[in-house]
Protein backbone atom coordinates (compact mmCIF):
# COMPACT_ATOMS: atom_id res chain seq x y z
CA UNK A 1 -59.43 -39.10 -18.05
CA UNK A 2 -59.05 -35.17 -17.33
CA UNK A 3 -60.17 -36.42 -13.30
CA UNK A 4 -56.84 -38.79 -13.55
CA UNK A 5 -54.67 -35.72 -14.96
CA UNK A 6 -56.14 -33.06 -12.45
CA UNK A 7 -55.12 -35.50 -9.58
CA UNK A 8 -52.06 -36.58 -11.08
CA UNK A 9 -51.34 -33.19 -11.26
CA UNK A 10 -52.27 -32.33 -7.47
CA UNK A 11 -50.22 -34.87 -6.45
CA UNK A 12 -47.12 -33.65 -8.35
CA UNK A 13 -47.49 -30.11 -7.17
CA UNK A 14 -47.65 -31.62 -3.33
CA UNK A 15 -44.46 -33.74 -4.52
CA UNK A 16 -42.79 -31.09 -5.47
CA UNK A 17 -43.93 -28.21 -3.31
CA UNK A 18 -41.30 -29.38 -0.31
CA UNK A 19 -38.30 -28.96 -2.78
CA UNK A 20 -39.68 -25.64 -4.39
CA UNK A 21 -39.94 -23.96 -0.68
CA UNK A 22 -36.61 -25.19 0.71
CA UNK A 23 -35.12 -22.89 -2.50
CA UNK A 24 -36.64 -19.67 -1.15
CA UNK A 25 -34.39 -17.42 0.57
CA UNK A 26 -35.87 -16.74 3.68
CA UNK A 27 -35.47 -15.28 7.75
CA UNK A 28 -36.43 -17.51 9.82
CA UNK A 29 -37.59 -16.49 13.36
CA UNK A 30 -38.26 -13.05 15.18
CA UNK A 31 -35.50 -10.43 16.08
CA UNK A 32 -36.36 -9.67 19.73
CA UNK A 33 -33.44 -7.43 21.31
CA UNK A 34 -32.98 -6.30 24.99
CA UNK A 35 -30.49 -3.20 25.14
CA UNK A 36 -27.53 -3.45 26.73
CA UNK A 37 -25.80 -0.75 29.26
CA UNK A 38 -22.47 -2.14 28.40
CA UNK A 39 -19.98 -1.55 27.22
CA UNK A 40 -20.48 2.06 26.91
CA UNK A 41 -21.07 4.13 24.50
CA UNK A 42 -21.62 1.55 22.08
CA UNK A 43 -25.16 0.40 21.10
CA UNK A 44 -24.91 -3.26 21.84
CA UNK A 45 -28.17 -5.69 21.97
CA UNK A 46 -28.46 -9.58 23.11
CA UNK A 47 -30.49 -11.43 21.33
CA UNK A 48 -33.78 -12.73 23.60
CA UNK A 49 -34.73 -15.63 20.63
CA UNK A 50 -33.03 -17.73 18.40
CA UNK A 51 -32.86 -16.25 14.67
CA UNK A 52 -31.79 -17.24 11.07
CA UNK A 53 -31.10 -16.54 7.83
CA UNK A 54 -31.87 -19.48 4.85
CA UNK A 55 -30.17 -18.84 1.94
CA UNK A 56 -31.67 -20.31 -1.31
CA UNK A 57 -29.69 -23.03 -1.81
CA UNK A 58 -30.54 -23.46 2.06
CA UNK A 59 -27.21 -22.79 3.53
CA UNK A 60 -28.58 -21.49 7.06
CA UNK A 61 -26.86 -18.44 8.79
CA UNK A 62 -28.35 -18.68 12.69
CA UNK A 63 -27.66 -16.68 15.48
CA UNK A 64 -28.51 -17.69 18.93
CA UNK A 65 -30.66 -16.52 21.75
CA UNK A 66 -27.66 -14.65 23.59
CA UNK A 67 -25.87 -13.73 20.90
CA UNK A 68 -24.63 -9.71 21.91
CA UNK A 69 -24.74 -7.49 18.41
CA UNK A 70 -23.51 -4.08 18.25
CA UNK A 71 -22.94 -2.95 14.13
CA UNK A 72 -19.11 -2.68 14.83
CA UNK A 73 -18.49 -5.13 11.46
CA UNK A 74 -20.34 -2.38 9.71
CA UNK A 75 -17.75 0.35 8.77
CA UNK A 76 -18.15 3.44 9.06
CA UNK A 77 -17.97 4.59 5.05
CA UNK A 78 -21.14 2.16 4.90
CA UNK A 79 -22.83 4.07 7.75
CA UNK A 80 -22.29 7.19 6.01
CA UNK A 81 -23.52 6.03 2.84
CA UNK A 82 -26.45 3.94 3.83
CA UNK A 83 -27.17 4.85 7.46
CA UNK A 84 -27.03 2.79 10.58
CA UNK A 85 -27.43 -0.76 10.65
CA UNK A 86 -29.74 -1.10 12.83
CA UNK A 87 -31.90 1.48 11.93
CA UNK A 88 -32.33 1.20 8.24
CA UNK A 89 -34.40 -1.01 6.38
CA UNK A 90 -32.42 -3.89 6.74
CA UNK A 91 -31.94 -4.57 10.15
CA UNK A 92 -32.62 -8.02 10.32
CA UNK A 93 -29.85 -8.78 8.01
CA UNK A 94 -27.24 -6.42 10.09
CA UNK A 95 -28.41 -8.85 13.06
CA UNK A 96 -27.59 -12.14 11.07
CA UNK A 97 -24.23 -10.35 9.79
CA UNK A 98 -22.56 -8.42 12.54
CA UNK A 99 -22.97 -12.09 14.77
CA UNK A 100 -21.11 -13.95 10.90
CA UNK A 101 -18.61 -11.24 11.15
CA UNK A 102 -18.00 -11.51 15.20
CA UNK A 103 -17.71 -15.64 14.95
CA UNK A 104 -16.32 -15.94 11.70
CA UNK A 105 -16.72 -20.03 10.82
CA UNK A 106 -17.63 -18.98 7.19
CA UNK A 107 -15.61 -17.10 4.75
CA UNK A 108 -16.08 -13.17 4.64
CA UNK A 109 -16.81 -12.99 0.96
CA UNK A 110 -19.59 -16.00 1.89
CA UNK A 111 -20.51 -13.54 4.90
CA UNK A 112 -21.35 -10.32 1.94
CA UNK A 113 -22.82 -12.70 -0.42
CA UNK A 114 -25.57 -13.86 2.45
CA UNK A 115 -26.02 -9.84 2.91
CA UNK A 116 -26.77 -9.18 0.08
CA UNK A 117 -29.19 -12.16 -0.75
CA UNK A 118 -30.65 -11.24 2.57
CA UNK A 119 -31.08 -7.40 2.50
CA UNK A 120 -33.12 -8.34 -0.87
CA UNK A 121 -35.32 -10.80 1.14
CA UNK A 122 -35.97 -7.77 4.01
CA UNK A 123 -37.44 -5.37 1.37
CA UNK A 124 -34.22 -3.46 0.23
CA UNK A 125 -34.32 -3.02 -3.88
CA UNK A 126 -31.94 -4.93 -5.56
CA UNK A 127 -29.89 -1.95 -6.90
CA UNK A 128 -29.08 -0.66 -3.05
CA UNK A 129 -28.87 -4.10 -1.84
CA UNK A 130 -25.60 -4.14 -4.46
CA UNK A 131 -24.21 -0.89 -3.46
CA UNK A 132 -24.38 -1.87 0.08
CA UNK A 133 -22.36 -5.10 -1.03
CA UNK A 134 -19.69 -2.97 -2.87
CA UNK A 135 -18.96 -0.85 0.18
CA UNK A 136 -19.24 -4.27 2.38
CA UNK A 137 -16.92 -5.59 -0.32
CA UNK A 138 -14.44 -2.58 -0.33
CA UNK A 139 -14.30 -1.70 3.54
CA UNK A 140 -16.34 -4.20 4.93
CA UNK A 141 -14.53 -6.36 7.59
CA UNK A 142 -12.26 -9.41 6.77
CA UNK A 143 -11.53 -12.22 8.67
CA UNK A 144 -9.23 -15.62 8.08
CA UNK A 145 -10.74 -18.48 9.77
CA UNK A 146 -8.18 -20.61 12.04
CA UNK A 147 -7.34 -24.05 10.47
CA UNK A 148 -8.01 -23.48 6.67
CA UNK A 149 -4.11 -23.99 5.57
CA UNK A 150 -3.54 -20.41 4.54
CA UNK A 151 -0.41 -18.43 5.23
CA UNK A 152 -2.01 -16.06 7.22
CA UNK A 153 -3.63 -18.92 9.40
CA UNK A 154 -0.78 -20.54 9.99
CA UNK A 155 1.93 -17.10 10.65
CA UNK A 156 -0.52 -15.77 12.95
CA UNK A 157 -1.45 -18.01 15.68
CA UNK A 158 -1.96 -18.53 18.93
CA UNK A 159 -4.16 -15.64 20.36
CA UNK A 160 -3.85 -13.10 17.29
CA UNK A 161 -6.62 -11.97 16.15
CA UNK A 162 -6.90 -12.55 12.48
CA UNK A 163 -9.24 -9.78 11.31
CA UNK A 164 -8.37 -6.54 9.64
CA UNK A 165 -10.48 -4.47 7.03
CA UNK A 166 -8.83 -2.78 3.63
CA UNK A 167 -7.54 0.28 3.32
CA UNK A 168 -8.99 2.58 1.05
CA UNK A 169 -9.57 6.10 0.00
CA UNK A 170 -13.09 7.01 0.92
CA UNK A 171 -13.97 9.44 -2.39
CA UNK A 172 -13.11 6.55 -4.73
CA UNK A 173 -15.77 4.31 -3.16
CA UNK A 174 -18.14 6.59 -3.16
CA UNK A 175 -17.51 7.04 -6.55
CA UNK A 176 -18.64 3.32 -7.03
CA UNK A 177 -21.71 3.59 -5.36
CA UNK A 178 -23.06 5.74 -8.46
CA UNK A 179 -21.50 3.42 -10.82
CA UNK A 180 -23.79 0.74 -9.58
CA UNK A 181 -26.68 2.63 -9.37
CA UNK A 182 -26.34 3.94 -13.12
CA UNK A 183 -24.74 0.58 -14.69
CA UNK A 184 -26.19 -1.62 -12.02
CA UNK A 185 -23.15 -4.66 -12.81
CA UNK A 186 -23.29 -8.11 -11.33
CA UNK A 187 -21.52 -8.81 -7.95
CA UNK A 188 -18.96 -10.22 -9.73
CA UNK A 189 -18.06 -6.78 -11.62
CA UNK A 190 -18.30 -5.00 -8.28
CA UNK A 191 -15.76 -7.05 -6.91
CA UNK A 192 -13.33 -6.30 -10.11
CA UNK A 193 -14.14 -3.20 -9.54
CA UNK A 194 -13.70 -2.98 -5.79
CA UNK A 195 -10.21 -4.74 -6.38
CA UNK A 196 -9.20 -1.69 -8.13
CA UNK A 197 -9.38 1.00 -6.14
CA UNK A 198 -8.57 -0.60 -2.66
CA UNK A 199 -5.04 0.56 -1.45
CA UNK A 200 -4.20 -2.73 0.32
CA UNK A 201 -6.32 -5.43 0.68
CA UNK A 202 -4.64 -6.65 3.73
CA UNK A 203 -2.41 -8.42 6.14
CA UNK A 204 -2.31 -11.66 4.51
CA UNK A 205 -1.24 -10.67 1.19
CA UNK A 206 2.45 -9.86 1.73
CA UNK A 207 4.62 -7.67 -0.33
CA UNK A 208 1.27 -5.82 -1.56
CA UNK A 209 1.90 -2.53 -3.02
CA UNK A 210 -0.29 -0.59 -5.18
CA UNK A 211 1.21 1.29 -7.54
């Protein structure tokens, strides 16, 4: 009887084990990078193999071999903050982001969720892995994607380019970045919070003033 129950149990774990490991968030891949002489003065890379992000629920962020990354969807407030993308500890995920934020076929808040699910998965604590979402989240860049039926989609067409990041008073953020670190809130606080001290949000919300 406890034979039948050990393999019964084997046999489960097998069963189950497929379903279990598609849930884990996950790169998939190597990041192998050849530098680039142009354009200049920018630190741009193209990507030599095929690479990927798998979130948990196994929505799959790839870039391709070719793809040409540079850190330009990384502003500059997060540079100061949390030093260069590709640099830093979570380099992998700047690869996987900067070519979402460059292509833009998935939402930008989708785009800083996947960051910061991935810069947890490359070895970045959970608490800096959320600041680094609030200042993605309050200067980070923000793109509408062509075709969804929004305003802003349909106004600006043709070969506009529909990106634009919030402006914001730097000392403010900042600000935030100890909040999380002392109160460490959910994502969905940081946005709240984020929403608050942004000084216009952007293009597509017309009439926008903050007061």
């Amino acid at each position: 009887m406890r034979s039948k129950l050990f393999v019964f149990l084997v046999s489960l774990w097998f069963a189950l084990s497929p379903a279990i490991a598609d849930q884990t968030a996950r790169f998939e891949g190597r990041v192998v990078l050849e530098w680039l002489d142009e354009p200049p003065y920018v630190v741009a890379m193209r990507l030599v193999e095929p690479f990927a992000y798998r979130q948990k629920e196994g929505l799959v962020w790839a870039v391709p071999a070719g793809a040409i990354v540079d850190g330009r969807s990384i502003p500059p407030l997060f540079v100061s903050v949390m030093g260069l993308p590709f640099e830093g500890g979570f380099r992998k995920t700047a690869v996987v982001y900067d070519y979402a934020a460059k292509h833009q076929t998935r939402r930008w808040q989708d785009a800083q969720r996947m960051f910061y699910e991935a810069s947890i998965s490359e070895g970045v604590v959970q608490i800096e892995a959320k600041v680094m979402f609030m200042l993605l989240s309050a200067a980070g860049t923000r793109w509408e994607i062509r075709d969804t039926g929004t305003c802003f989609s349909q106004c600006h067409t043709g070969d506009t380019e529909l990106v634009w990041r919030p402006v914001i008073d730097d000392d403010p953020v900042i600000a935030l970045a100890s909040w999380v670190r002392q109160e460490d809130p959910s994502l969905e606080e940081i946005e709240r919070r984020v929403d608050d001290v942004i000084l216009y949000p952007g293009p597509h919300v017309f009439g926008y003033v903050r007061e």
